[in-house]
N, C-alpha and C. Protein backbone atom coordinates (compact mmCIF):
# COMPACT_ATOMS: atom_id res chain seq x y z
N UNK A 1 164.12 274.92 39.64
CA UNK A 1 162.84 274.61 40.22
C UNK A 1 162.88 274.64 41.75
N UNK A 2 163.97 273.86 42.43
CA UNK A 2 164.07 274.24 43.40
C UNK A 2 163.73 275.90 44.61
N UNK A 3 164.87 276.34 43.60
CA UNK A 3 164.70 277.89 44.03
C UNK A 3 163.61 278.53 44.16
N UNK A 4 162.78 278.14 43.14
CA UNK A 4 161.02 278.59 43.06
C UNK A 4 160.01 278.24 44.00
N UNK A 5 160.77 276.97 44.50
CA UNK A 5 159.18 276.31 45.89
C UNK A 5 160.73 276.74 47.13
N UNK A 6 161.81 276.72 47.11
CA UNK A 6 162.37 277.63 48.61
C UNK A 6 161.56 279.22 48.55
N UNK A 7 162.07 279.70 47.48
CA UNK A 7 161.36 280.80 47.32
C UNK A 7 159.51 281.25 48.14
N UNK A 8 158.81 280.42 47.25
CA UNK A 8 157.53 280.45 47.74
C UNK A 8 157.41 280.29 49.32
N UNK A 9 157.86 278.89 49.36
CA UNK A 9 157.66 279.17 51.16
C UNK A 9 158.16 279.63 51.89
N UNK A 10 159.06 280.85 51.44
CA UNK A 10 159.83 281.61 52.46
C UNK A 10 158.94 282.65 52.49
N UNK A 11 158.11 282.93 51.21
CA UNK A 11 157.05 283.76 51.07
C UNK A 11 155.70 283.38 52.37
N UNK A 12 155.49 282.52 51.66
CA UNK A 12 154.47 281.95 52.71
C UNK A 12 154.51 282.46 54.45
N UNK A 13 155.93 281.82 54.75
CA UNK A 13 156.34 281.88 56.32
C UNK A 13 156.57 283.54 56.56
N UNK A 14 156.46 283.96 55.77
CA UNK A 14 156.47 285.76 56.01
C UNK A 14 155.15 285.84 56.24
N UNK A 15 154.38 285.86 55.35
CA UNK A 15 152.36 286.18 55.66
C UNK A 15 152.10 285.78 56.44
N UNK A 16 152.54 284.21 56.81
CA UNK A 16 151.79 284.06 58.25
C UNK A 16 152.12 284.36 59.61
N UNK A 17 153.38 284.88 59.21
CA UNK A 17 153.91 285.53 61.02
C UNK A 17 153.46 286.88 60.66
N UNK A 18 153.16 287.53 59.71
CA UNK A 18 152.72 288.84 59.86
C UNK A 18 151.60 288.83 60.02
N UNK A 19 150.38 287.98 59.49
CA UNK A 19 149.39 288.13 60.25
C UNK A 19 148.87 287.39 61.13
N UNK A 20 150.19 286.74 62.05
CA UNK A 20 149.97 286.31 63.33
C UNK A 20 150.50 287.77 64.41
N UNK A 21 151.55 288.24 64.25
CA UNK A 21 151.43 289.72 64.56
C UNK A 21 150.60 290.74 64.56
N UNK A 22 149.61 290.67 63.46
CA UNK A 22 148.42 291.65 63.75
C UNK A 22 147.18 291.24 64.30
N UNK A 23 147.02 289.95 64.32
CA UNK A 23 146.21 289.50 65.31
C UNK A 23 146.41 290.14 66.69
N UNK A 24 147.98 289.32 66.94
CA UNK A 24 148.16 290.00 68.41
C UNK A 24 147.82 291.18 68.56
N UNK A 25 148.35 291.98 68.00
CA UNK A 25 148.28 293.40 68.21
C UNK A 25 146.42 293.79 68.18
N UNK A 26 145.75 293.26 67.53
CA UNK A 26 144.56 293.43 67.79
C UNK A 26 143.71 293.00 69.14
N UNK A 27 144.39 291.71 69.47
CA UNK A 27 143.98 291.37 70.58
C UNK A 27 144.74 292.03 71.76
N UNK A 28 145.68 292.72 71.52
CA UNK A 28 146.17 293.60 72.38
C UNK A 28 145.81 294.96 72.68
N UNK A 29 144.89 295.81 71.50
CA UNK A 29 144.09 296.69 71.13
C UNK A 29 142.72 296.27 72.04
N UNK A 30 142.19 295.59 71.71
CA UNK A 30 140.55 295.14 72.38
C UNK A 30 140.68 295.31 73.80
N UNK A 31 141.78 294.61 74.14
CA UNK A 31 142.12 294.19 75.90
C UNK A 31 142.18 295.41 76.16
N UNK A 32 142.96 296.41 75.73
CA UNK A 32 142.98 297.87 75.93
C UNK A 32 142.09 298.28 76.41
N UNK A 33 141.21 298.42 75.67
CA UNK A 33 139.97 298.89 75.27
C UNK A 33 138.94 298.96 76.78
N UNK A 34 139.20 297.36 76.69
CA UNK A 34 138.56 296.75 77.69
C UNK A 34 138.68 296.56 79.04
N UNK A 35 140.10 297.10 79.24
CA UNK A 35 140.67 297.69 80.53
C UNK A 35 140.29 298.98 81.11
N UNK A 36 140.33 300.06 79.79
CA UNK A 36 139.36 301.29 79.97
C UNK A 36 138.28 301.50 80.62
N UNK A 37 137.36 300.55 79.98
CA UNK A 37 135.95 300.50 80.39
C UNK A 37 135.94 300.05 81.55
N UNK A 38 136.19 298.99 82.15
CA UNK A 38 136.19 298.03 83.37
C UNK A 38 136.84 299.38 85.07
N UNK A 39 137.87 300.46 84.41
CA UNK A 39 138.19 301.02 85.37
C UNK A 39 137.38 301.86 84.87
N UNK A 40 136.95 302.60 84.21
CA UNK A 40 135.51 303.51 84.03
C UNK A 40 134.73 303.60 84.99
N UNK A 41 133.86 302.13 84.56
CA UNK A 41 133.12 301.28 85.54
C UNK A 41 133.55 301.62 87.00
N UNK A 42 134.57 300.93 87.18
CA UNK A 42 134.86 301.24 88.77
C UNK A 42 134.88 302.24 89.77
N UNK A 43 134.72 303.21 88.67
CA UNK A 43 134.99 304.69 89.07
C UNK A 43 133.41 305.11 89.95
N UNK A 44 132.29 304.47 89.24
CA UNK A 44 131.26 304.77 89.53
C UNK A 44 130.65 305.11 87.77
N UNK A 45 131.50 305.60 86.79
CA UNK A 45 130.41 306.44 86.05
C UNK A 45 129.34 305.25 85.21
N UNK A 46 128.34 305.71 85.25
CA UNK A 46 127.30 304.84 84.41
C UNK A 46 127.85 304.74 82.76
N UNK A 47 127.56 303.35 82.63
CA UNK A 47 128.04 302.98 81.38
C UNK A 47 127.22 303.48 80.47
N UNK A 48 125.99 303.13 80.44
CA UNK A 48 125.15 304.14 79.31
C UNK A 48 125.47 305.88 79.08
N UNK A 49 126.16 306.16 79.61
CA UNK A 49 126.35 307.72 79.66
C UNK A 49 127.15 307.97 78.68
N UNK A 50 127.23 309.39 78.06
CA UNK A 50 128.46 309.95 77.60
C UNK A 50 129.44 310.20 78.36
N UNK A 51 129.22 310.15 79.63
CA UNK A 51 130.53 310.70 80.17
C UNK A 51 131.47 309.45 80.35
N UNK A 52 130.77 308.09 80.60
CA UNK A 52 131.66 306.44 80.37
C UNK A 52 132.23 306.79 79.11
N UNK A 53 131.73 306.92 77.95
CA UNK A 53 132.65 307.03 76.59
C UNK A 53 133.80 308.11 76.77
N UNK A 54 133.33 308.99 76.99
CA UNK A 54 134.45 310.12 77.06
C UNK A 54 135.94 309.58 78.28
N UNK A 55 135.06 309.01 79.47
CA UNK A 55 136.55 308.49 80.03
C UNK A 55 137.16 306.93 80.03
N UNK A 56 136.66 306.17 78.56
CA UNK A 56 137.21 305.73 78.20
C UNK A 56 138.08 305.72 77.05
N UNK A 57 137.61 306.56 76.45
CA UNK A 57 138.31 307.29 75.24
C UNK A 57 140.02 308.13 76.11
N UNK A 58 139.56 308.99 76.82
CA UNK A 58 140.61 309.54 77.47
C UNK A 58 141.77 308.45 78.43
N UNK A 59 141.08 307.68 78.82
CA UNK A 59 142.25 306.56 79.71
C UNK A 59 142.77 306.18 78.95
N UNK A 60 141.60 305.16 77.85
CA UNK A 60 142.97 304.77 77.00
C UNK A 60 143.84 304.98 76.27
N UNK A 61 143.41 306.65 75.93
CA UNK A 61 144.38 307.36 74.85
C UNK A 61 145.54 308.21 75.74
N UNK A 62 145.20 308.34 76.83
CA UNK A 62 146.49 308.49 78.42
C UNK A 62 147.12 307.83 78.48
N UNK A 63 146.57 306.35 78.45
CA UNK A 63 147.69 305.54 78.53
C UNK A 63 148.96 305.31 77.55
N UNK A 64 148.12 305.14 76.35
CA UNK A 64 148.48 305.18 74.68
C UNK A 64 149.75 305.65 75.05
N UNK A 65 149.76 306.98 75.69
CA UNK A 65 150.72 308.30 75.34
C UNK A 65 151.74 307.75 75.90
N UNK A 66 151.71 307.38 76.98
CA UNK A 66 152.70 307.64 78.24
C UNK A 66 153.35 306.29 77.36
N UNK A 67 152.52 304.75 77.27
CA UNK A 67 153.56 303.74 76.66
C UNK A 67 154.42 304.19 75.73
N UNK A 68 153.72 304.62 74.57
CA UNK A 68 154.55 305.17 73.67
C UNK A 68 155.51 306.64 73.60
N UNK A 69 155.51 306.86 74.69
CA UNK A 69 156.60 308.19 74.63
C UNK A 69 157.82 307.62 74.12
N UNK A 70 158.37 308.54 73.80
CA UNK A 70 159.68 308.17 73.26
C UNK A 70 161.05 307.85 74.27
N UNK A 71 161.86 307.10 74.85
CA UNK A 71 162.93 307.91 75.32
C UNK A 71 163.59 309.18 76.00
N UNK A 72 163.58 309.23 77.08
CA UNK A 72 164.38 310.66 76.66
C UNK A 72 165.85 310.98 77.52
């Protein structure tokens, strides 16, 4: 019986650090996001525009790249 409730809450303490990890990572996603826009903004381009979406789409997927390059 023992083994069955160590068991479980070792279970437990796994789910909740994993979805305390994807939180972060979401709130690390948004901030992204939101860094994009804000230097968009700064740039001058009007936020209602397509051209604000398009260079926030592109910054942050520039950036994306370069963090995640690999090594080399």
């Amino acid at each position: 019986m023992p083994r069955i409730i160590l068991i479980g809450s070792f279970a437990a303490l796994l789910a909740a650090s994993g979805t305390q990890s994807a939180n972060a990572l979401e709130r690390a996603h948004q901030s992204d996001w939101q860094q994009a826009r804000v230097a968009c903004a700064d740039v001058g381009i009007d936020p209602a525009s397509a051209s604000f979406n398009q260079c926030v789409f592109d910054l942050y997927y520039s950036l994306w790249d370069e963090q995640n390059e690999p090594e080399r």
